[in-house]
PDB file of N, CA and C in Angstrom:
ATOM      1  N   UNK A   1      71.301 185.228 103.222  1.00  0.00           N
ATOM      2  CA  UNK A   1      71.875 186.171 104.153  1.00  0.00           C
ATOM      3  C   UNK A   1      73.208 185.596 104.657  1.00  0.00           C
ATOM      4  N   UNK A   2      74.383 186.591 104.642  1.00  0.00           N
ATOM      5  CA  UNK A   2      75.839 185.802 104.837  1.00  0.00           C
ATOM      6  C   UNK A   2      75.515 186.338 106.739  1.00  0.00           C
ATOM      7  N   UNK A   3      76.822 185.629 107.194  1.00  0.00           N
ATOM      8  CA  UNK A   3      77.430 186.116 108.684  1.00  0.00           C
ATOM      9  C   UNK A   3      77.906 187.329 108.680  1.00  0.00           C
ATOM     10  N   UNK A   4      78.258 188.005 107.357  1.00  0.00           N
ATOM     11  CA  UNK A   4      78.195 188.957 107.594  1.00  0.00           C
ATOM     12  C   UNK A   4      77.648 190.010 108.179  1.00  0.00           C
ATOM     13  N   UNK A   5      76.064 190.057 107.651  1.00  0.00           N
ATOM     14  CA  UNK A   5      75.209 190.997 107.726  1.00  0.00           C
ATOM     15  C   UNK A   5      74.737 190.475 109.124  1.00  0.00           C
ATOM     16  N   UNK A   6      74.364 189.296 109.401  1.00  0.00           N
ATOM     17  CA  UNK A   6      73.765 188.615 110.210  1.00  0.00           C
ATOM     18  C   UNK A   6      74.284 189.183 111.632  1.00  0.00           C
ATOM     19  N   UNK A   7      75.824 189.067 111.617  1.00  0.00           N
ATOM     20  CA  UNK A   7      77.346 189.015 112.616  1.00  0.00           C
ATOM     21  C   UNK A   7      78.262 190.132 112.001  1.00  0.00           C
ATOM     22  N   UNK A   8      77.751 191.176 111.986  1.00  0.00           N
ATOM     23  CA  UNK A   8      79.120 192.244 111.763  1.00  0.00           C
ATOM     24  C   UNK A   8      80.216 192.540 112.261  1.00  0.00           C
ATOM     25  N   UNK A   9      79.986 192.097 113.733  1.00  0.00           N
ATOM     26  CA  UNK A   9      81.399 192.154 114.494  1.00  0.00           C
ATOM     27  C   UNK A   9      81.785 190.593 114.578  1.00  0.00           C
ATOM     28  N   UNK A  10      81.554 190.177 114.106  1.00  0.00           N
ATOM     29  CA  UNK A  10      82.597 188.773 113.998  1.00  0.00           C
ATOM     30  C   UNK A  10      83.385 189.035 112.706  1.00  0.00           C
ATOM     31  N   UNK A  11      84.245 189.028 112.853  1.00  0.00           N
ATOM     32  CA  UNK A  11      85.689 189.321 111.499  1.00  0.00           C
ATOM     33  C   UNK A  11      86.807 188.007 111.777  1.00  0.00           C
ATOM     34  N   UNK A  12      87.377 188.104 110.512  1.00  0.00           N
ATOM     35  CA  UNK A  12      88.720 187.172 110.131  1.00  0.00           C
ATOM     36  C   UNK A  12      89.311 187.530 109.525  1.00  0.00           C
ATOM     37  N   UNK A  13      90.737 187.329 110.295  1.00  0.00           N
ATOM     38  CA  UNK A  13      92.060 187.984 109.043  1.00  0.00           C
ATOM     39  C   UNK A  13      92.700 187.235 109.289  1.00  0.00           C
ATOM     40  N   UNK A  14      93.589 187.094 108.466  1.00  0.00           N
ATOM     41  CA  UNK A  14      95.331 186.026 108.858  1.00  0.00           C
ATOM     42  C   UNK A  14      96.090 187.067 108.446  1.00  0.00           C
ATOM     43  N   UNK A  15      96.761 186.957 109.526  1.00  0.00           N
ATOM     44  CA  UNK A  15      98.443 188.323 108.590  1.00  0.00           C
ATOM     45  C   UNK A  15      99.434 186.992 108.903  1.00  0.00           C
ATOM     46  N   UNK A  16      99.917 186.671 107.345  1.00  0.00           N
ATOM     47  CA  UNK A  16     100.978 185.796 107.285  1.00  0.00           C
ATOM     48  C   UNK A  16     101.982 186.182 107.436  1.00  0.00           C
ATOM     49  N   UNK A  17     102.259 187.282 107.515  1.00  0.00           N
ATOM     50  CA  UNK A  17     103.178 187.925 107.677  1.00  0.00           C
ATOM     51  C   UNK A  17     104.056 187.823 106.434  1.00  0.00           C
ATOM     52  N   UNK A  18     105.596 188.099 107.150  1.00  0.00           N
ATOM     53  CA  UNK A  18     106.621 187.637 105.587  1.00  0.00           C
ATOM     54  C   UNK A  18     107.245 186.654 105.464  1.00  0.00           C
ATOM     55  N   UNK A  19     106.769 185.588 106.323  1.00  0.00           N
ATOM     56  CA  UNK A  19     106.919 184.029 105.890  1.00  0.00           C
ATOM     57  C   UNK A  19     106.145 183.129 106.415  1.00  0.00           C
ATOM     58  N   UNK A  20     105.127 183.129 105.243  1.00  0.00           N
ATOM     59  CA  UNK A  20     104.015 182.001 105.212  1.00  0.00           C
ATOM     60  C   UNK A  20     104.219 180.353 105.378  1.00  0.00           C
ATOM     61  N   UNK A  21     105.537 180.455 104.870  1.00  0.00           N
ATOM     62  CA  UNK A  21     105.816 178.843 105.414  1.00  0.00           C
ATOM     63  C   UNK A  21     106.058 178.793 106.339  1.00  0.00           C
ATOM     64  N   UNK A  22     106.593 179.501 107.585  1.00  0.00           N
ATOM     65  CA  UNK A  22     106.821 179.373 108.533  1.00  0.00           C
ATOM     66  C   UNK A  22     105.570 179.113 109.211  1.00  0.00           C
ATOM     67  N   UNK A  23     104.494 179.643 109.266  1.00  0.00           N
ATOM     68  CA  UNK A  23     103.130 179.399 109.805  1.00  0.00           C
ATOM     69  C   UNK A  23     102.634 177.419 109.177  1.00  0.00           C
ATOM     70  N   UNK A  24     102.993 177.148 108.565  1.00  0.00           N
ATOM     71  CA  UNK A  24     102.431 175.963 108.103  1.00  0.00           C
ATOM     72  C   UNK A  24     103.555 175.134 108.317  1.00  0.00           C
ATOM     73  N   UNK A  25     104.540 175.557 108.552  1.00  0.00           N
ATOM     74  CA  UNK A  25     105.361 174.191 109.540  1.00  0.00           C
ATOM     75  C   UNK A  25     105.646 174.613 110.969  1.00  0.00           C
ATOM     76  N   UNK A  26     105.403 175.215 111.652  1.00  0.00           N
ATOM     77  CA  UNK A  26     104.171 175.225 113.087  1.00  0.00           C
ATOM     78  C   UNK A  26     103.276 174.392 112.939  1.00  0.00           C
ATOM     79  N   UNK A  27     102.496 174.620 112.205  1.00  0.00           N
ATOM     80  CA  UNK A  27     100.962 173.525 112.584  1.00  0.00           C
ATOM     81  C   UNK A  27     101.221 172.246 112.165  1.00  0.00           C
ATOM     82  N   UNK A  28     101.852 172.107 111.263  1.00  0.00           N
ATOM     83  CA  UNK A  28     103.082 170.701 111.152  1.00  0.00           C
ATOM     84  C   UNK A  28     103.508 170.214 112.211  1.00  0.00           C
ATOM     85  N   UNK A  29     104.482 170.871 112.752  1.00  0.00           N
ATOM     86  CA  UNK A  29     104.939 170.708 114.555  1.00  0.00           C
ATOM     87  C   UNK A  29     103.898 170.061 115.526  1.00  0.00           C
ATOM     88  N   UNK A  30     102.584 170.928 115.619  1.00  0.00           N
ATOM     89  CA  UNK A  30     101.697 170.828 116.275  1.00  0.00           C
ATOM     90  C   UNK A  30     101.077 169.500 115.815  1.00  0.00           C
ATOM     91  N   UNK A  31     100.911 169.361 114.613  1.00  0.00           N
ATOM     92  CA  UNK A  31      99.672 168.205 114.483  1.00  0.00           C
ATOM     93  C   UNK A  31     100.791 166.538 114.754  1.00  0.00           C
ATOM     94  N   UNK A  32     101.520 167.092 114.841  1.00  0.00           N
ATOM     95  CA  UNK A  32     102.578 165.799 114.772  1.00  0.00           C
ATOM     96  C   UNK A  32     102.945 165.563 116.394  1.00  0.00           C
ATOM     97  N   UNK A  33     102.931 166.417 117.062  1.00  0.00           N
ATOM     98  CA  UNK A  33     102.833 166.865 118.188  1.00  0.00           C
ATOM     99  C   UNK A  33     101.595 165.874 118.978  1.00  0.00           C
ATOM    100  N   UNK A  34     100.446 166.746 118.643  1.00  0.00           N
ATOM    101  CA  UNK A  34      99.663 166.115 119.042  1.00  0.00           C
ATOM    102  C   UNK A  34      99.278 164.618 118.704  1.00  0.00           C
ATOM    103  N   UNK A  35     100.068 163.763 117.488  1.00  0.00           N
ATOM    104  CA  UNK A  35      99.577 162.625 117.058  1.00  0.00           C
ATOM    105  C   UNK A  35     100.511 161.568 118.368  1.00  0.00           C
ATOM    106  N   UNK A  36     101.421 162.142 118.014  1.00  0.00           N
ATOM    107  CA  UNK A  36     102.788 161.525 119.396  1.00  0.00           C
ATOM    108  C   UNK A  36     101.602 161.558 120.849  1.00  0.00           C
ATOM    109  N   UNK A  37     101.247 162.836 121.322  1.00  0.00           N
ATOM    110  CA  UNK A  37     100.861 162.439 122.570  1.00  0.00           C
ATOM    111  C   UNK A  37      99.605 161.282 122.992  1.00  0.00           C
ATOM    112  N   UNK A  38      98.934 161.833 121.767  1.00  0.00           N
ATOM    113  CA  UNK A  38      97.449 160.524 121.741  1.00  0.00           C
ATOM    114  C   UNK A  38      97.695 159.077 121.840  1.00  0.00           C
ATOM    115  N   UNK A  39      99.204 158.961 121.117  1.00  0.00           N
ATOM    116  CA  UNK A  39      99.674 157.551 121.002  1.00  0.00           C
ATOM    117  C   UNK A  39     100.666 156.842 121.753  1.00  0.00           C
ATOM    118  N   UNK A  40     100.789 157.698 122.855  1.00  0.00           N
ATOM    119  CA  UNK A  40     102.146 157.816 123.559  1.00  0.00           C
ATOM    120  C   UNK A  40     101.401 156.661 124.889  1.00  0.00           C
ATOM    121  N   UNK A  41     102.098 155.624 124.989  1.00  0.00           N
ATOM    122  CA  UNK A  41     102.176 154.428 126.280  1.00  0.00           C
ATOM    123  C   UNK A  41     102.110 155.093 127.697  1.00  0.00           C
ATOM    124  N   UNK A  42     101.177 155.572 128.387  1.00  0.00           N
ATOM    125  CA  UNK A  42     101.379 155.744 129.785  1.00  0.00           C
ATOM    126  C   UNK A  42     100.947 154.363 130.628  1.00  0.00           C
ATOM    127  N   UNK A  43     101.828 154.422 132.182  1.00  0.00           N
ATOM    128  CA  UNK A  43     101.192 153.823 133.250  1.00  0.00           C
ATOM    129  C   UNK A  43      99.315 153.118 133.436  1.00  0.00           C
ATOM    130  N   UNK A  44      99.134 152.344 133.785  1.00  0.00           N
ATOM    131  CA  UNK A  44      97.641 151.871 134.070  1.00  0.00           C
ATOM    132  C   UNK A  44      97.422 153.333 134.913  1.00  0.00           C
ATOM    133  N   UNK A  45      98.234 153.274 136.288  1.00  0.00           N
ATOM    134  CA  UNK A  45      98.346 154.286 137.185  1.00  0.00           C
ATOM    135  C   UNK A  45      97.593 155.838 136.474  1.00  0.00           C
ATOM    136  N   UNK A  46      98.517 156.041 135.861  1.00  0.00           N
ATOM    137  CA  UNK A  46      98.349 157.835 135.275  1.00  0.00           C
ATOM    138  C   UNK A  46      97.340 157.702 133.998  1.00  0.00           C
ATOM    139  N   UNK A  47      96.776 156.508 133.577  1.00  0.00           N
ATOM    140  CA  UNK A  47      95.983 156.427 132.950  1.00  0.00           C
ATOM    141  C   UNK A  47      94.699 156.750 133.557  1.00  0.00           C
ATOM    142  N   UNK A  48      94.415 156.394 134.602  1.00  0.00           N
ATOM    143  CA  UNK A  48      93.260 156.227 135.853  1.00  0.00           C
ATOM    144  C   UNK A  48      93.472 157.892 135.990  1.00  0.00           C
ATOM    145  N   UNK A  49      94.310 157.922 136.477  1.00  0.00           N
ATOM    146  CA  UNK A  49      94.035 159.429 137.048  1.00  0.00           C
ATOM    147  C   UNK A  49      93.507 160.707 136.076  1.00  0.00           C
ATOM    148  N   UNK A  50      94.292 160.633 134.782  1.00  0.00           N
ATOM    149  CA  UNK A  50      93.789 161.416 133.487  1.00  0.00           C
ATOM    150  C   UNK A  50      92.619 161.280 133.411  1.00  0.00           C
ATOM    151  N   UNK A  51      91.999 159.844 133.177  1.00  0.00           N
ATOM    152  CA  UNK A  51      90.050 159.608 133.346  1.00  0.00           C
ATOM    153  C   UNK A  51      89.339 160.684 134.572  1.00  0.00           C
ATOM    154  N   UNK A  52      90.285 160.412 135.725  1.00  0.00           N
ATOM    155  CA  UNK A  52      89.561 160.983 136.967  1.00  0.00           C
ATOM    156  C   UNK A  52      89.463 162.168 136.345  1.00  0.00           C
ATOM    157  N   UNK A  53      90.445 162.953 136.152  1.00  0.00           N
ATOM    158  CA  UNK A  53      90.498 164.463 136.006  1.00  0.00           C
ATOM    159  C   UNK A  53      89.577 164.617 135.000  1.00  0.00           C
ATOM    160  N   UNK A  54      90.134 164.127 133.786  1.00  0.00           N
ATOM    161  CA  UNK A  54      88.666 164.430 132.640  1.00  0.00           C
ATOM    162  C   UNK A  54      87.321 164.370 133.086  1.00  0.00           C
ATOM    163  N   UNK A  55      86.981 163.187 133.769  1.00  0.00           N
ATOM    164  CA  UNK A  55      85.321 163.176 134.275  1.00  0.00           C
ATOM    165  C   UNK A  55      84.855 164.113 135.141  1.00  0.00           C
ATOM    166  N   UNK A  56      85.734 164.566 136.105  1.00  0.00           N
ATOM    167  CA  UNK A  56      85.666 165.821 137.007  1.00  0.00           C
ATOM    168  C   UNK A  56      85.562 166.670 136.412  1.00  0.00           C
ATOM    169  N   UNK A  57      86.579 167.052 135.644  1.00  0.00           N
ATOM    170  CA  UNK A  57      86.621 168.599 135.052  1.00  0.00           C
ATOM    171  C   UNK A  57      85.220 168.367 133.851  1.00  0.00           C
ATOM    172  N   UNK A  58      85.371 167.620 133.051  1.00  0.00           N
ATOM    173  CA  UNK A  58      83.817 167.368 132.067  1.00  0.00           C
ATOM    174  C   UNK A  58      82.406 167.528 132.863  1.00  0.00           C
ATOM    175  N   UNK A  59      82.007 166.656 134.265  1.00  0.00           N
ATOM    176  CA  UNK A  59      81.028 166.583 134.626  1.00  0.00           C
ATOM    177  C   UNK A  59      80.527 168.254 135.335  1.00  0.00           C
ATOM    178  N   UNK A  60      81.799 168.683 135.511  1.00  0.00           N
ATOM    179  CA  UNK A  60      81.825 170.152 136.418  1.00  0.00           C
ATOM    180  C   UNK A  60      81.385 171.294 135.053  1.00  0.00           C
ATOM    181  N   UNK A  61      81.999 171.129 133.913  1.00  0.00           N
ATOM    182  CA  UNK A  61      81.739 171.893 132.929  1.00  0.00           C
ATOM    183  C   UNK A  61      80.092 171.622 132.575  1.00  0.00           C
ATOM    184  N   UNK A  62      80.051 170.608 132.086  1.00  0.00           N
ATOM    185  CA  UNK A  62      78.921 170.091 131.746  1.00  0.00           C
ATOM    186  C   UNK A  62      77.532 170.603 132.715  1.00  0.00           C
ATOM    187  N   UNK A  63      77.554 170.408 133.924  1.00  0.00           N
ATOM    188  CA  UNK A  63      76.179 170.536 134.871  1.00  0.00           C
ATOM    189  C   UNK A  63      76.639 172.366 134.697  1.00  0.00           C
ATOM    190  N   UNK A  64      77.539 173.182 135.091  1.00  0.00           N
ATOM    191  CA  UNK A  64      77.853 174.280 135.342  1.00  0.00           C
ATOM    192  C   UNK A  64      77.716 174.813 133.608  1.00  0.00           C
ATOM    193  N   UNK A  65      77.053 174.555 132.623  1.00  0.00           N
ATOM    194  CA  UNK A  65      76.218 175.532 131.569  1.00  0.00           C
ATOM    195  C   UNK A  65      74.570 175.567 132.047  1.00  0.00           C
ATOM    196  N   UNK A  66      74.006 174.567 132.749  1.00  0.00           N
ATOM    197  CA  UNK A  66      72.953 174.340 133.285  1.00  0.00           C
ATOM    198  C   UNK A  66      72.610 175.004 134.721  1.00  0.00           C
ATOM    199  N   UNK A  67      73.804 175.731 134.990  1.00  0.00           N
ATOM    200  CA  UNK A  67      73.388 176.558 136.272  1.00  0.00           C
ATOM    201  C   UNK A  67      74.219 175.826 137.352  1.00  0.00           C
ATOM    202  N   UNK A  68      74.842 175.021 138.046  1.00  0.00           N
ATOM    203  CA  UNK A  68      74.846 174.098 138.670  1.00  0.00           C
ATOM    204  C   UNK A  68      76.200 174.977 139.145  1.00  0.00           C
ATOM    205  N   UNK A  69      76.290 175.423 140.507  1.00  0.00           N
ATOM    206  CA  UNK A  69      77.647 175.855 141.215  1.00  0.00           C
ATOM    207  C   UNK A  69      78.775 174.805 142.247  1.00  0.00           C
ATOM    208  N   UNK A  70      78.533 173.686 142.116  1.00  0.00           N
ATOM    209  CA  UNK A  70      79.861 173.741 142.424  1.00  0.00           C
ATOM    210  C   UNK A  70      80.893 173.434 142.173  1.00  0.00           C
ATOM    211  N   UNK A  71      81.940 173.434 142.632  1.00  0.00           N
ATOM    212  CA  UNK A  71      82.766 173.758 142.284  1.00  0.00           C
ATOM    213  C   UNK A  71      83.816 172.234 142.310  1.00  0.00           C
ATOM    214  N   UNK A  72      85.148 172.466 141.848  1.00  0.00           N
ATOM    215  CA  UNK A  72      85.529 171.356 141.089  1.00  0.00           C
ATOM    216  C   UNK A  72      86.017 170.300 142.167  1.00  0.00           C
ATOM    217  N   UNK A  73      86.614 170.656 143.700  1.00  0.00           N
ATOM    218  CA  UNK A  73      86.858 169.827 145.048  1.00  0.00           C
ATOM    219  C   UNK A  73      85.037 169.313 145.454  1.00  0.00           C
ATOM    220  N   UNK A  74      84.056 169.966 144.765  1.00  0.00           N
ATOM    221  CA  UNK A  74      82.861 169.154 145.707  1.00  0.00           C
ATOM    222  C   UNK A  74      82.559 168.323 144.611  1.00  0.00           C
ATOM    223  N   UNK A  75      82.720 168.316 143.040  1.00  0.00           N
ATOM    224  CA  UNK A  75      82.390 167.540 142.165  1.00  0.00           C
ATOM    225  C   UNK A  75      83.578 166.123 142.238  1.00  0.00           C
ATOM    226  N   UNK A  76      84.813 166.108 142.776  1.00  0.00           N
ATOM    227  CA  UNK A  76      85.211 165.225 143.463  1.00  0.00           C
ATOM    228  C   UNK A  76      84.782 164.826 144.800  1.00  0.00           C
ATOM    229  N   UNK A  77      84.392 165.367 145.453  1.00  0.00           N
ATOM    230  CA  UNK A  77      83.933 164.880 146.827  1.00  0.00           C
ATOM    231  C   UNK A  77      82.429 164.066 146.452  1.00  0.00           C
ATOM    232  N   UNK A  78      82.069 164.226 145.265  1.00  0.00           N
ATOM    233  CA  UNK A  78      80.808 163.434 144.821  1.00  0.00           C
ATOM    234  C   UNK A  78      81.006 162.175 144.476  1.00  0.00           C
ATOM    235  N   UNK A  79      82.219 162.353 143.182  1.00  0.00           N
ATOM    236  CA  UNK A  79      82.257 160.914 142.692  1.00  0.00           C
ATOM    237  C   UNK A  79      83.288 160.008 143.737  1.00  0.00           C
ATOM    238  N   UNK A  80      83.997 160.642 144.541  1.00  0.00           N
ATOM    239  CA  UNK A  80      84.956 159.619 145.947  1.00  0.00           C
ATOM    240  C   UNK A  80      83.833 159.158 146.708  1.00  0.00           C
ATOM    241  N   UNK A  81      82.312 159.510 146.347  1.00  0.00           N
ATOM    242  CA  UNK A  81      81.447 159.276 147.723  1.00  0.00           C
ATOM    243  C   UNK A  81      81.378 160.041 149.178  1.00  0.00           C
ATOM    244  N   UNK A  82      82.434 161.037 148.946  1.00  0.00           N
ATOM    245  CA  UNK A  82      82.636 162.132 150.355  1.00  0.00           C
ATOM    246  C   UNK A  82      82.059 163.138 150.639  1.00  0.00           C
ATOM    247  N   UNK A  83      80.952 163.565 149.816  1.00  0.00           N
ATOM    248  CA  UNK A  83      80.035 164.550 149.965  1.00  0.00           C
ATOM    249  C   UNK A  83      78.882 164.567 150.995  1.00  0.00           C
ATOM    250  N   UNK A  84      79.217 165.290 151.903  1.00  0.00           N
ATOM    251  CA  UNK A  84      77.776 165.569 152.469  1.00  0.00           C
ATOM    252  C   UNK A  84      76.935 166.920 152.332  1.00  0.00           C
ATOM    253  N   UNK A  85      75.977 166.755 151.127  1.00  0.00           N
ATOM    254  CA  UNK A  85      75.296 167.742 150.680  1.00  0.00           C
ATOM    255  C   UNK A  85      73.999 167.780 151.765  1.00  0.00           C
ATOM    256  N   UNK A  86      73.677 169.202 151.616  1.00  0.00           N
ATOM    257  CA  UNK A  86      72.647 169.994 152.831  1.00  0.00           C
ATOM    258  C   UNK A  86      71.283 169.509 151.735  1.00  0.00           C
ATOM    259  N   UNK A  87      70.291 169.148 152.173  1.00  0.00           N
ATOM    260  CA  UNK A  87      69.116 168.873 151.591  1.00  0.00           C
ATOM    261  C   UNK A  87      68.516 169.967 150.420  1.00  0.00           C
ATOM    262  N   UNK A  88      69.093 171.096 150.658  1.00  0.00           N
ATOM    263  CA  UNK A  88      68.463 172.162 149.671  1.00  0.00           C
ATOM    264  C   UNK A  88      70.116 172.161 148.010  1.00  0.00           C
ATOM    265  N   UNK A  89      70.882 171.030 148.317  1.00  0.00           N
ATOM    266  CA  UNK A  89      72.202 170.992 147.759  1.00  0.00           C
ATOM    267  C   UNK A  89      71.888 169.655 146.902  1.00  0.00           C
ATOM    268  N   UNK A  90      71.256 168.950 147.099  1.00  0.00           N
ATOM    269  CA  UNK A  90      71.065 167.575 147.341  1.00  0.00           C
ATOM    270  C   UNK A  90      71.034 167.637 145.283  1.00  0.00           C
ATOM    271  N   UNK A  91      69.720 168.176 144.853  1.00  0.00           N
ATOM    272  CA  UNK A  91      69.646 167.915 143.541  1.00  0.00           C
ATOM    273  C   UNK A  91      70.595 168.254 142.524  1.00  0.00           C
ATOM    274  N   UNK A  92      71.567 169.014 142.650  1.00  0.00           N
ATOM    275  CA  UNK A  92      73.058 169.594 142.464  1.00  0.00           C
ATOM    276  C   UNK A  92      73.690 168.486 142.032  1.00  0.00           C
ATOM    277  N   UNK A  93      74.068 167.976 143.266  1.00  0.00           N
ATOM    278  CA  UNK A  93      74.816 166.032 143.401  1.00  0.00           C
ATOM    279  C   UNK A  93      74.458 165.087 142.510  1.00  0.00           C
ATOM    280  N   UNK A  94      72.987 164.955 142.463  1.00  0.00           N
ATOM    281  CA  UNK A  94      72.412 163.822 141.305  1.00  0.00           C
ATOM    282  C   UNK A  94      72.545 164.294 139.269  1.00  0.00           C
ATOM    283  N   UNK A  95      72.667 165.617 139.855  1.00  0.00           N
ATOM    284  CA  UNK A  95      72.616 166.508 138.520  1.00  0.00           C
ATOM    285  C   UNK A  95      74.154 165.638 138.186  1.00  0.00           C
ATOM    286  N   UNK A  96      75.302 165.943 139.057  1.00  0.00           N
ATOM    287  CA  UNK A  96      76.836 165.681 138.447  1.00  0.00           C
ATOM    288  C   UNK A  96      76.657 164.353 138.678  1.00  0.00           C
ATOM    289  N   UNK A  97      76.236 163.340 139.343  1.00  0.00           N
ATOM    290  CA  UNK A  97      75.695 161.546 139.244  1.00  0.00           C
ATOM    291  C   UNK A  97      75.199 161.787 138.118  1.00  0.00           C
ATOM    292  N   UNK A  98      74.003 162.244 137.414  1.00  0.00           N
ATOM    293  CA  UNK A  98      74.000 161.690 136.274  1.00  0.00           C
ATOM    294  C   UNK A  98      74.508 162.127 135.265  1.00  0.00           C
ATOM    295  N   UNK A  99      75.211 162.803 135.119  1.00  0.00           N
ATOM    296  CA  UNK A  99      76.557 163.193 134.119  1.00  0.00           C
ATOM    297  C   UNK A  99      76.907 162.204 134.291  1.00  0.00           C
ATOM    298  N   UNK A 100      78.583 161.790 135.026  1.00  0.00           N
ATOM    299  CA  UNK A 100      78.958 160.699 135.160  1.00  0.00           C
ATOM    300  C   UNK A 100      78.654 159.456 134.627  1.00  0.00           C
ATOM    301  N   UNK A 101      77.184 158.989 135.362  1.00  0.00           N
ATOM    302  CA  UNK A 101      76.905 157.608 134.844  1.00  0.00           C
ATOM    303  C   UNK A 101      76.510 157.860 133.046  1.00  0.00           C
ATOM    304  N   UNK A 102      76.386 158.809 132.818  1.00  0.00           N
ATOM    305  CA  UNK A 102      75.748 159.135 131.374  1.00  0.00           C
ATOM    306  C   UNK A 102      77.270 158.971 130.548  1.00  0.00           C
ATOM    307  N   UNK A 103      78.121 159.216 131.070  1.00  0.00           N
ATOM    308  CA  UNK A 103      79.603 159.343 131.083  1.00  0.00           C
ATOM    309  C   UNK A 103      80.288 157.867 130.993  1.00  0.00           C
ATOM    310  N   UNK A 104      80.208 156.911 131.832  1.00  0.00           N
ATOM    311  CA  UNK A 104      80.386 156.103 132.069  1.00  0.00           C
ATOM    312  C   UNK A 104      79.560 155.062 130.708  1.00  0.00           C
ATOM    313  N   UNK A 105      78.136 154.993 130.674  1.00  0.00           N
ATOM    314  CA  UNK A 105      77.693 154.652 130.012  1.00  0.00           C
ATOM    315  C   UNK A 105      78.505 154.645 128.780  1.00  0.00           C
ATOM    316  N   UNK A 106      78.813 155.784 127.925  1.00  0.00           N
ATOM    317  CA  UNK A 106      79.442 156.032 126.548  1.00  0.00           C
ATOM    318  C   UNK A 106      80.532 155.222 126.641  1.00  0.00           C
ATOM    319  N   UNK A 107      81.574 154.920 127.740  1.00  0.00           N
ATOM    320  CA  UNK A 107      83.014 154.598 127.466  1.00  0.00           C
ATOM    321  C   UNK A 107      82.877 153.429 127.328  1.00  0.00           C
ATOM    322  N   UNK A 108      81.257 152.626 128.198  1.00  0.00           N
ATOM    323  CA  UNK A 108      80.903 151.045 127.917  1.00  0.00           C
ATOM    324  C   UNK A 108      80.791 151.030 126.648  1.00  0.00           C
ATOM    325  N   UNK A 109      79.999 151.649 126.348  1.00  0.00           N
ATOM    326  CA  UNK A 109      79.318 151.318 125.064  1.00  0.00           C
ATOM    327  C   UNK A 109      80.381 151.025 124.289  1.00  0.00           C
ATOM    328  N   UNK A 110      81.145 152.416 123.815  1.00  0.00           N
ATOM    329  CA  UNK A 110      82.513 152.461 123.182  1.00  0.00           C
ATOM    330  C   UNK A 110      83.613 150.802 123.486  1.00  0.00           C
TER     331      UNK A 110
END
C-alpha cells in the first residue's frame, strides 16, 4: 500500500520553473551558508546564552507536546531558580527539571 492511497491529501510538486539552475544554486547558497554559521567562532559570553535559549525554548517545546502549559518566561523562571509554583503547579516544574537534567545529561555524555 503506497502514501498514496493511505494519504491522499498529502501531494508533491516542484515547479522549477524556467530556470532550474537557479533553484540548485540557492540551496548551494544555503548549505554553504549554513556550514559558515555552525563553524563560525563566537564569544564564551553568547555562547552561554545560545545554550540558555536552546534549553528554554527545547525544554518548553518538549514538556508542551505532553500537555504541560507554561509558558516560555516561567520555563526560565524554573531553570534561574525564580519560580514560585502554587502546589497544584508544582508537577509542571519537575516535568521541565527533568527535561533539562535529561538535557544536561546528553551534552555530558557527548
Amino acid at each position: 500500500m503506497t502514501y498514496q492511497e493511505t494519504h491522499p491529501w498529502i501531494t508533491f510538486s516542484l515547479d522549477l520553473g524556467e530556470n532550474p539552475q537557479m533553484l540548485l544554486y540557492n540551496l548551494g547558497c544555503a548549505c554553504t551558508m549554513i556550514k559558515e554559521l555552525a563553524t563560525a567562532a563566537v564569544s564564551p559570553e553568547i555562547h552561554r546564552e545560545l545554550n540558555r535559549i536552546s534549553l528554554i525554548k527545547g525544554a518548553l517545546g518538549s514538556t508542551a507536546i505532553e500537555g504541560n502549559t507554561f509558558t516560555e518566561k516561567e520555563v526560565e523562571d524554573i531553570l534561574e531558580s525564580r519560580s514560585q509554583l502554587s502546589s497544584s503547579r508544582q508537577y509542571l516544574g519537575q516535568e521541565v527539571q527533568n527535561v533539562v537534567e535529561a538535557c544536561n545529561m546528553i551534552v555530558g555524555d557527548v
